[in-house]
N, C-alpha and C. Protein backbone atom coordinates (compact mmCIF):
# COMPACT_ATOMS: atom_id res chain seq x y z
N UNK A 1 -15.83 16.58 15.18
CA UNK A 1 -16.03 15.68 14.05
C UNK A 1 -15.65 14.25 14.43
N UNK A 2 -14.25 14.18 15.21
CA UNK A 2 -14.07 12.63 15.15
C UNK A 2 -13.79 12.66 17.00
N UNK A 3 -15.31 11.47 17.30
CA UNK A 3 -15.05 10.89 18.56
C UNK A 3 -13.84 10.30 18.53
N UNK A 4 -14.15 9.94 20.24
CA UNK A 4 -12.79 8.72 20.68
C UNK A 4 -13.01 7.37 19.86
N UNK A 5 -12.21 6.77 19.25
CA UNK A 5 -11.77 5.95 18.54
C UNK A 5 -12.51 4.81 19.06
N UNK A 6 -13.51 3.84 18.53
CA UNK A 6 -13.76 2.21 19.20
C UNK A 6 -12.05 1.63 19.29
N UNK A 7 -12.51 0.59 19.62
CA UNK A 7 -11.35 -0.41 19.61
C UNK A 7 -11.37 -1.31 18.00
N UNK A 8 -12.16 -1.26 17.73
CA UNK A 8 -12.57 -1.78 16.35
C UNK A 8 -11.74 -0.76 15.29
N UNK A 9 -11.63 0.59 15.44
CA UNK A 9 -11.28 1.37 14.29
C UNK A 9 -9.85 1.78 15.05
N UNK A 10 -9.41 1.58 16.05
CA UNK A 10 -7.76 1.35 16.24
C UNK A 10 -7.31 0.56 15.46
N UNK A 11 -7.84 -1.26 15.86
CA UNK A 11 -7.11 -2.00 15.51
C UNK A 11 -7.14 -2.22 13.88
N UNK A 12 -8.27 -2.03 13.16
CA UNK A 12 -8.00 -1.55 11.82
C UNK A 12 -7.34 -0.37 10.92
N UNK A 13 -7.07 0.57 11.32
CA UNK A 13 -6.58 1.61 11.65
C UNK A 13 -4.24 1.19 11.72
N UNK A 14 -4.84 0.46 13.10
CA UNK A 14 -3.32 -0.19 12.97
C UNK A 14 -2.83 -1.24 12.04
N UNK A 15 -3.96 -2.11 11.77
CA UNK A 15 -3.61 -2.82 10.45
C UNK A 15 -3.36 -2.20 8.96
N UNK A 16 -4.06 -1.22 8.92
CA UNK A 16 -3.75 -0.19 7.48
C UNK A 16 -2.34 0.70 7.47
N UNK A 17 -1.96 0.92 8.56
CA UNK A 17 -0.64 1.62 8.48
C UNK A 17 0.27 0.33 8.59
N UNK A 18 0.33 -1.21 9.38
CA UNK A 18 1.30 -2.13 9.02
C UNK A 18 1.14 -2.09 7.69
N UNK A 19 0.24 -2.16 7.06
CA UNK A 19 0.18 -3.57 5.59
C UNK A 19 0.79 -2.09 4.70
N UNK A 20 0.67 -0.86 4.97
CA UNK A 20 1.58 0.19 4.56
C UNK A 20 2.62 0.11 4.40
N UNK A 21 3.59 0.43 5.92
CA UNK A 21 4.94 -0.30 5.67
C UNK A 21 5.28 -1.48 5.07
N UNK A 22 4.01 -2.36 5.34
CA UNK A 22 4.89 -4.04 4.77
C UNK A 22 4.89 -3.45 3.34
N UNK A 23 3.83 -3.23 2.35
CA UNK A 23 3.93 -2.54 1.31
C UNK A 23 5.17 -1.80 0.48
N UNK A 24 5.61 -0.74 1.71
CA UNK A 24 6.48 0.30 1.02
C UNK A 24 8.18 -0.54 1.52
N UNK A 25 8.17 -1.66 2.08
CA UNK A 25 8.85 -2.27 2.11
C UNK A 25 9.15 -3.54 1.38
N UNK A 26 8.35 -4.00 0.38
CA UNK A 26 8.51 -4.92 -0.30
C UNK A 26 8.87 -4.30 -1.69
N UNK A 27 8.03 -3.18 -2.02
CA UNK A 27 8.48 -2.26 -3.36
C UNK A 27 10.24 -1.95 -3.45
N UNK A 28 10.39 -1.98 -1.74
CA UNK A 28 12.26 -1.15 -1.56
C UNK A 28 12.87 -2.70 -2.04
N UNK A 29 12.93 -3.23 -1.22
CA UNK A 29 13.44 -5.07 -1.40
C UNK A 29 13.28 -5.28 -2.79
N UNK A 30 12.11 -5.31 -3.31
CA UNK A 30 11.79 -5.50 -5.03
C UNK A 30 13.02 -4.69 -5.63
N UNK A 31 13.20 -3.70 -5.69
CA UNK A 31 13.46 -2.79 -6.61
C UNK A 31 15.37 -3.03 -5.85
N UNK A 32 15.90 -3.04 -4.63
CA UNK A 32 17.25 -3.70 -4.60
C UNK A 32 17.40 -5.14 -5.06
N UNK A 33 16.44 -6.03 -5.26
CA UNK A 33 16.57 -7.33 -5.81
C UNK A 33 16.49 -7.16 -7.56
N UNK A 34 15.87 -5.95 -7.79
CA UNK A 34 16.38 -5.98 -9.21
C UNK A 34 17.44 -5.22 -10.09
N UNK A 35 17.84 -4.74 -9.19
CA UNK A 35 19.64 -3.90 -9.67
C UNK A 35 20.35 -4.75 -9.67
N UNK A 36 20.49 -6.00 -8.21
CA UNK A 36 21.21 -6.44 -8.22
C UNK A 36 20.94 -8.47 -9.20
N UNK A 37 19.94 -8.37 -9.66
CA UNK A 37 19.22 -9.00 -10.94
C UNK A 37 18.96 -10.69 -9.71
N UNK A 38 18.53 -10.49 -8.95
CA UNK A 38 18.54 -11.99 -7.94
C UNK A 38 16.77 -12.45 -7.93
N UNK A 39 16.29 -13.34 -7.13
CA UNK A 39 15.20 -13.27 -7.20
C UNK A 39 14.21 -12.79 -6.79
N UNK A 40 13.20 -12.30 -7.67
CA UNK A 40 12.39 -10.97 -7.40
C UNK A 40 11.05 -11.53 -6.18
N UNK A 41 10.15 -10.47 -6.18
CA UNK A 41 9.07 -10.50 -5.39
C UNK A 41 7.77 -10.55 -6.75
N UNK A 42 7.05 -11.19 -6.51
CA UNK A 42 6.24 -11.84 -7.90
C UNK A 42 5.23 -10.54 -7.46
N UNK A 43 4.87 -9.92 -9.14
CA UNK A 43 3.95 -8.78 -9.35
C UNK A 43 2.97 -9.02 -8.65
N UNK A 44 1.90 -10.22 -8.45
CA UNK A 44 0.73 -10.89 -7.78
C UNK A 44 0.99 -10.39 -6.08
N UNK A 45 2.08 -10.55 -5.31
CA UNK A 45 2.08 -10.30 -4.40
C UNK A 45 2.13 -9.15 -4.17
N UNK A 46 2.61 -8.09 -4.71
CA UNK A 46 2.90 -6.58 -5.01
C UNK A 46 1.80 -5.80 -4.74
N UNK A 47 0.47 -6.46 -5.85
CA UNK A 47 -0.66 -5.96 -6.15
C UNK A 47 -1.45 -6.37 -4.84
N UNK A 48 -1.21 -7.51 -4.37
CA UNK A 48 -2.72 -7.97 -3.70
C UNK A 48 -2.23 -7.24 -2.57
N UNK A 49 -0.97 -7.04 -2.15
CA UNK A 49 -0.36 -6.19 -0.64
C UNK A 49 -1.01 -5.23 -0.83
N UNK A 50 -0.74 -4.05 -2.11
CA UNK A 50 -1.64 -3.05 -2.35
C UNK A 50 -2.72 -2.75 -2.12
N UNK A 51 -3.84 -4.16 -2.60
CA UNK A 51 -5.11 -3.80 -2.78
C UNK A 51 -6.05 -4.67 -1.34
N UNK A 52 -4.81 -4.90 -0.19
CA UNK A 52 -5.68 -5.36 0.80
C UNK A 52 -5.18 -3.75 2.32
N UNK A 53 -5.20 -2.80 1.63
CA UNK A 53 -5.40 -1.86 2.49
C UNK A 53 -3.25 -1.19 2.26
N UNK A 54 -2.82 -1.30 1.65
CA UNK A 54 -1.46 -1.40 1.27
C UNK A 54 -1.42 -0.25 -0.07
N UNK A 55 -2.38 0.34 -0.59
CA UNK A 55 -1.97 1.49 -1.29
C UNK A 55 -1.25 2.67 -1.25
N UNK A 56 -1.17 2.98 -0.37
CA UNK A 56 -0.48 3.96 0.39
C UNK A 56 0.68 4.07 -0.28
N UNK A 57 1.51 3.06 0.76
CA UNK A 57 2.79 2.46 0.46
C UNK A 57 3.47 2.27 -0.40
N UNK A 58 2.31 1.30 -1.33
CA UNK A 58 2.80 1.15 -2.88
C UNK A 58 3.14 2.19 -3.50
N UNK A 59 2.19 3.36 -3.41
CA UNK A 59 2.31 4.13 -4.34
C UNK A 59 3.12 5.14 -4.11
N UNK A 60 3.15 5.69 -2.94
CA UNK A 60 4.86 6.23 -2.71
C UNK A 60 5.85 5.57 -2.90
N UNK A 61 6.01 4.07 -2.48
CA UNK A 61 7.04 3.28 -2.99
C UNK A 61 7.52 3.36 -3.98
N UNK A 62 6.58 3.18 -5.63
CA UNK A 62 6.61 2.95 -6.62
C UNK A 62 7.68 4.36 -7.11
N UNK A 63 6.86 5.35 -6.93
CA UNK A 63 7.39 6.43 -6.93
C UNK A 63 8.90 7.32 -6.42
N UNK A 64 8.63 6.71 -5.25
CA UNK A 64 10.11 6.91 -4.33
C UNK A 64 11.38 6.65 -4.94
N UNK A 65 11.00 5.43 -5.17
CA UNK A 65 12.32 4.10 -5.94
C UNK A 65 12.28 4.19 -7.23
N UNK A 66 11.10 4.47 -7.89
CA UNK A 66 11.40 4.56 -9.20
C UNK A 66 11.21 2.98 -9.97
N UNK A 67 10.12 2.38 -9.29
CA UNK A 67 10.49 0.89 -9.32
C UNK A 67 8.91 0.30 -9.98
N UNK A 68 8.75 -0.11 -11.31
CA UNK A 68 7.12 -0.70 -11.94
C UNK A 68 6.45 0.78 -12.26
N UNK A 69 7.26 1.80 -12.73
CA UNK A 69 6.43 2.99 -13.25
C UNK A 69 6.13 2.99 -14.49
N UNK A 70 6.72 2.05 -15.07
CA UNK A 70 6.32 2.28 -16.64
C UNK A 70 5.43 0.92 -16.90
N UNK A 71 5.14 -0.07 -16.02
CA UNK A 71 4.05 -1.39 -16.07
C UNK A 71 2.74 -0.79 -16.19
N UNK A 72 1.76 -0.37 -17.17
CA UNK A 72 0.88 -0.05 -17.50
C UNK A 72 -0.03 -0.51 -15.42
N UNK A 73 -0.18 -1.81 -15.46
CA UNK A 73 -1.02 -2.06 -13.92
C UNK A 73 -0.79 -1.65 -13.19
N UNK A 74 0.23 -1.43 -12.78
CA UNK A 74 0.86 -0.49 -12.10
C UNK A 74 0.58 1.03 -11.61
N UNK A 75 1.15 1.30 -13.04
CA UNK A 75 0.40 2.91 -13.06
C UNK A 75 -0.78 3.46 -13.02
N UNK A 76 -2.04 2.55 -13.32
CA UNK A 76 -2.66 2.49 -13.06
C UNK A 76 -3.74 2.27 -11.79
N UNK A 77 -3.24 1.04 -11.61
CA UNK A 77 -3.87 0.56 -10.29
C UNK A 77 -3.02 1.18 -9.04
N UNK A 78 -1.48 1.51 -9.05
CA UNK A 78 -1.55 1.65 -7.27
C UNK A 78 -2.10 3.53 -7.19
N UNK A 79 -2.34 4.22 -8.11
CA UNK A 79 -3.28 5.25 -7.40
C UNK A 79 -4.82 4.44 -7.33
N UNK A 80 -5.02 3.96 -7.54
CA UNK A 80 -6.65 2.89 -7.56
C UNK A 80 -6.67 2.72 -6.35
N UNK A 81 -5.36 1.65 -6.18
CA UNK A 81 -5.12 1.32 -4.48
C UNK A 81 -5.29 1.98 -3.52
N UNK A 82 -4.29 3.63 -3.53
CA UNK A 82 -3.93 4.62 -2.39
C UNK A 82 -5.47 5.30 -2.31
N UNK A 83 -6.03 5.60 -3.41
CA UNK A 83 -7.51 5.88 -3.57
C UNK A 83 -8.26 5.01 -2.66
N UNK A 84 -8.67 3.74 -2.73
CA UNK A 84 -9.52 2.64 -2.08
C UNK A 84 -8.86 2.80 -0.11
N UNK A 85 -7.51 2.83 -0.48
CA UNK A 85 -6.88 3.17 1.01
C UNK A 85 -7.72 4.11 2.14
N UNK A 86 -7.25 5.41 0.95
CA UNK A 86 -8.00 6.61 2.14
C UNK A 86 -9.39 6.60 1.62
N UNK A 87 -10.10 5.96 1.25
CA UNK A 87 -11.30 6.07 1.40
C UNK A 87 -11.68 5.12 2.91
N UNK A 88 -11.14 4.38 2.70
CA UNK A 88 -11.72 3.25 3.69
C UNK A 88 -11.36 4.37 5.07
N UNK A 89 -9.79 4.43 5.18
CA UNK A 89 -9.36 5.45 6.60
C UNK A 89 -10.88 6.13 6.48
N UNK A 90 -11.00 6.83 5.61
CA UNK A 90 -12.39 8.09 5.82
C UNK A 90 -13.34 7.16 6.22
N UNK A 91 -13.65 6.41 5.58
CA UNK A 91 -15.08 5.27 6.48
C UNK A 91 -14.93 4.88 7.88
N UNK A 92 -13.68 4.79 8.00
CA UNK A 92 -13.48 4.17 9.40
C UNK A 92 -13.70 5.77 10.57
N UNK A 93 -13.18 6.56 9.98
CA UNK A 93 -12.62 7.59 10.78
C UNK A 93 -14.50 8.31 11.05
N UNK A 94 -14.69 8.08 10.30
CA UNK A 94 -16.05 9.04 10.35
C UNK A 94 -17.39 7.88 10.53
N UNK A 95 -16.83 6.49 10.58
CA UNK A 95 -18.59 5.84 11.13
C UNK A 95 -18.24 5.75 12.80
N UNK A 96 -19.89 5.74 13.38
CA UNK A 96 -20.11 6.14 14.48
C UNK A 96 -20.68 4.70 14.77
C-alpha cells in the first residue's frame, strides 16, 4: 500500500508532527499560565496552530489538561482540526 516516502511527503510529514508538539505544547503553557492567572496565549493563536496541520495536539491537549473544554469553538473545532489533520496525513500517505 505505501511506497518509499518522496522527500516531499517526509518533509511535510515532519512538519505535521512539529506543529503537533508546538500545538500540544502551547495548550500545556496555556493552561499553567492560567492557574497561575499571568499572561495567557491569545485563543487566535491556539486555533490557527490547530488549524495549520496542529489538530492533533490540540485536541489531546485540550483534553489531557482539561484546558478550553467548555469554550463552545473549541469543542467544536479542535475535533474539526484533528479530523482535517489525519485526513491530510491520509492524502499525503497514499498520493503517488
Amino acid at each position: 500500500m505505501f511506497q518509499q516516502l518522496s522527500y516531499f511527503q517526509m518533509i511535510t510529514l515532519t512538519f505535521i508532527f512539529v506543529i503537533n508538539l508546538y500545538t500540544f505544547g502551547l495548550f500545556y503553557i496555556d493552561k499553567q499560565r492560567a492557574e497561575k492567572r499571568k499572561y495567557r496565549i491569545s485563543e487566535k493563536h491556539l486555533i490557527l496552530s490547530s488549524f495549520i496541520g496542529g489538530g492533533i495536539g490540540s485536541f489531546t491537549a485540550m483534553y489531557r489538561f482539561r484546558h478550553k473544554t467548555q469554550k463552545p469553538l473549541f469543542k467544536l473545532g479542535m475535533p474539526v482540526a484533528a479530523l482535517l489533520t489525519l485526513l491530510i496525513i491520509l492524502l499525503i500517505l497514499l498520493y503517488n
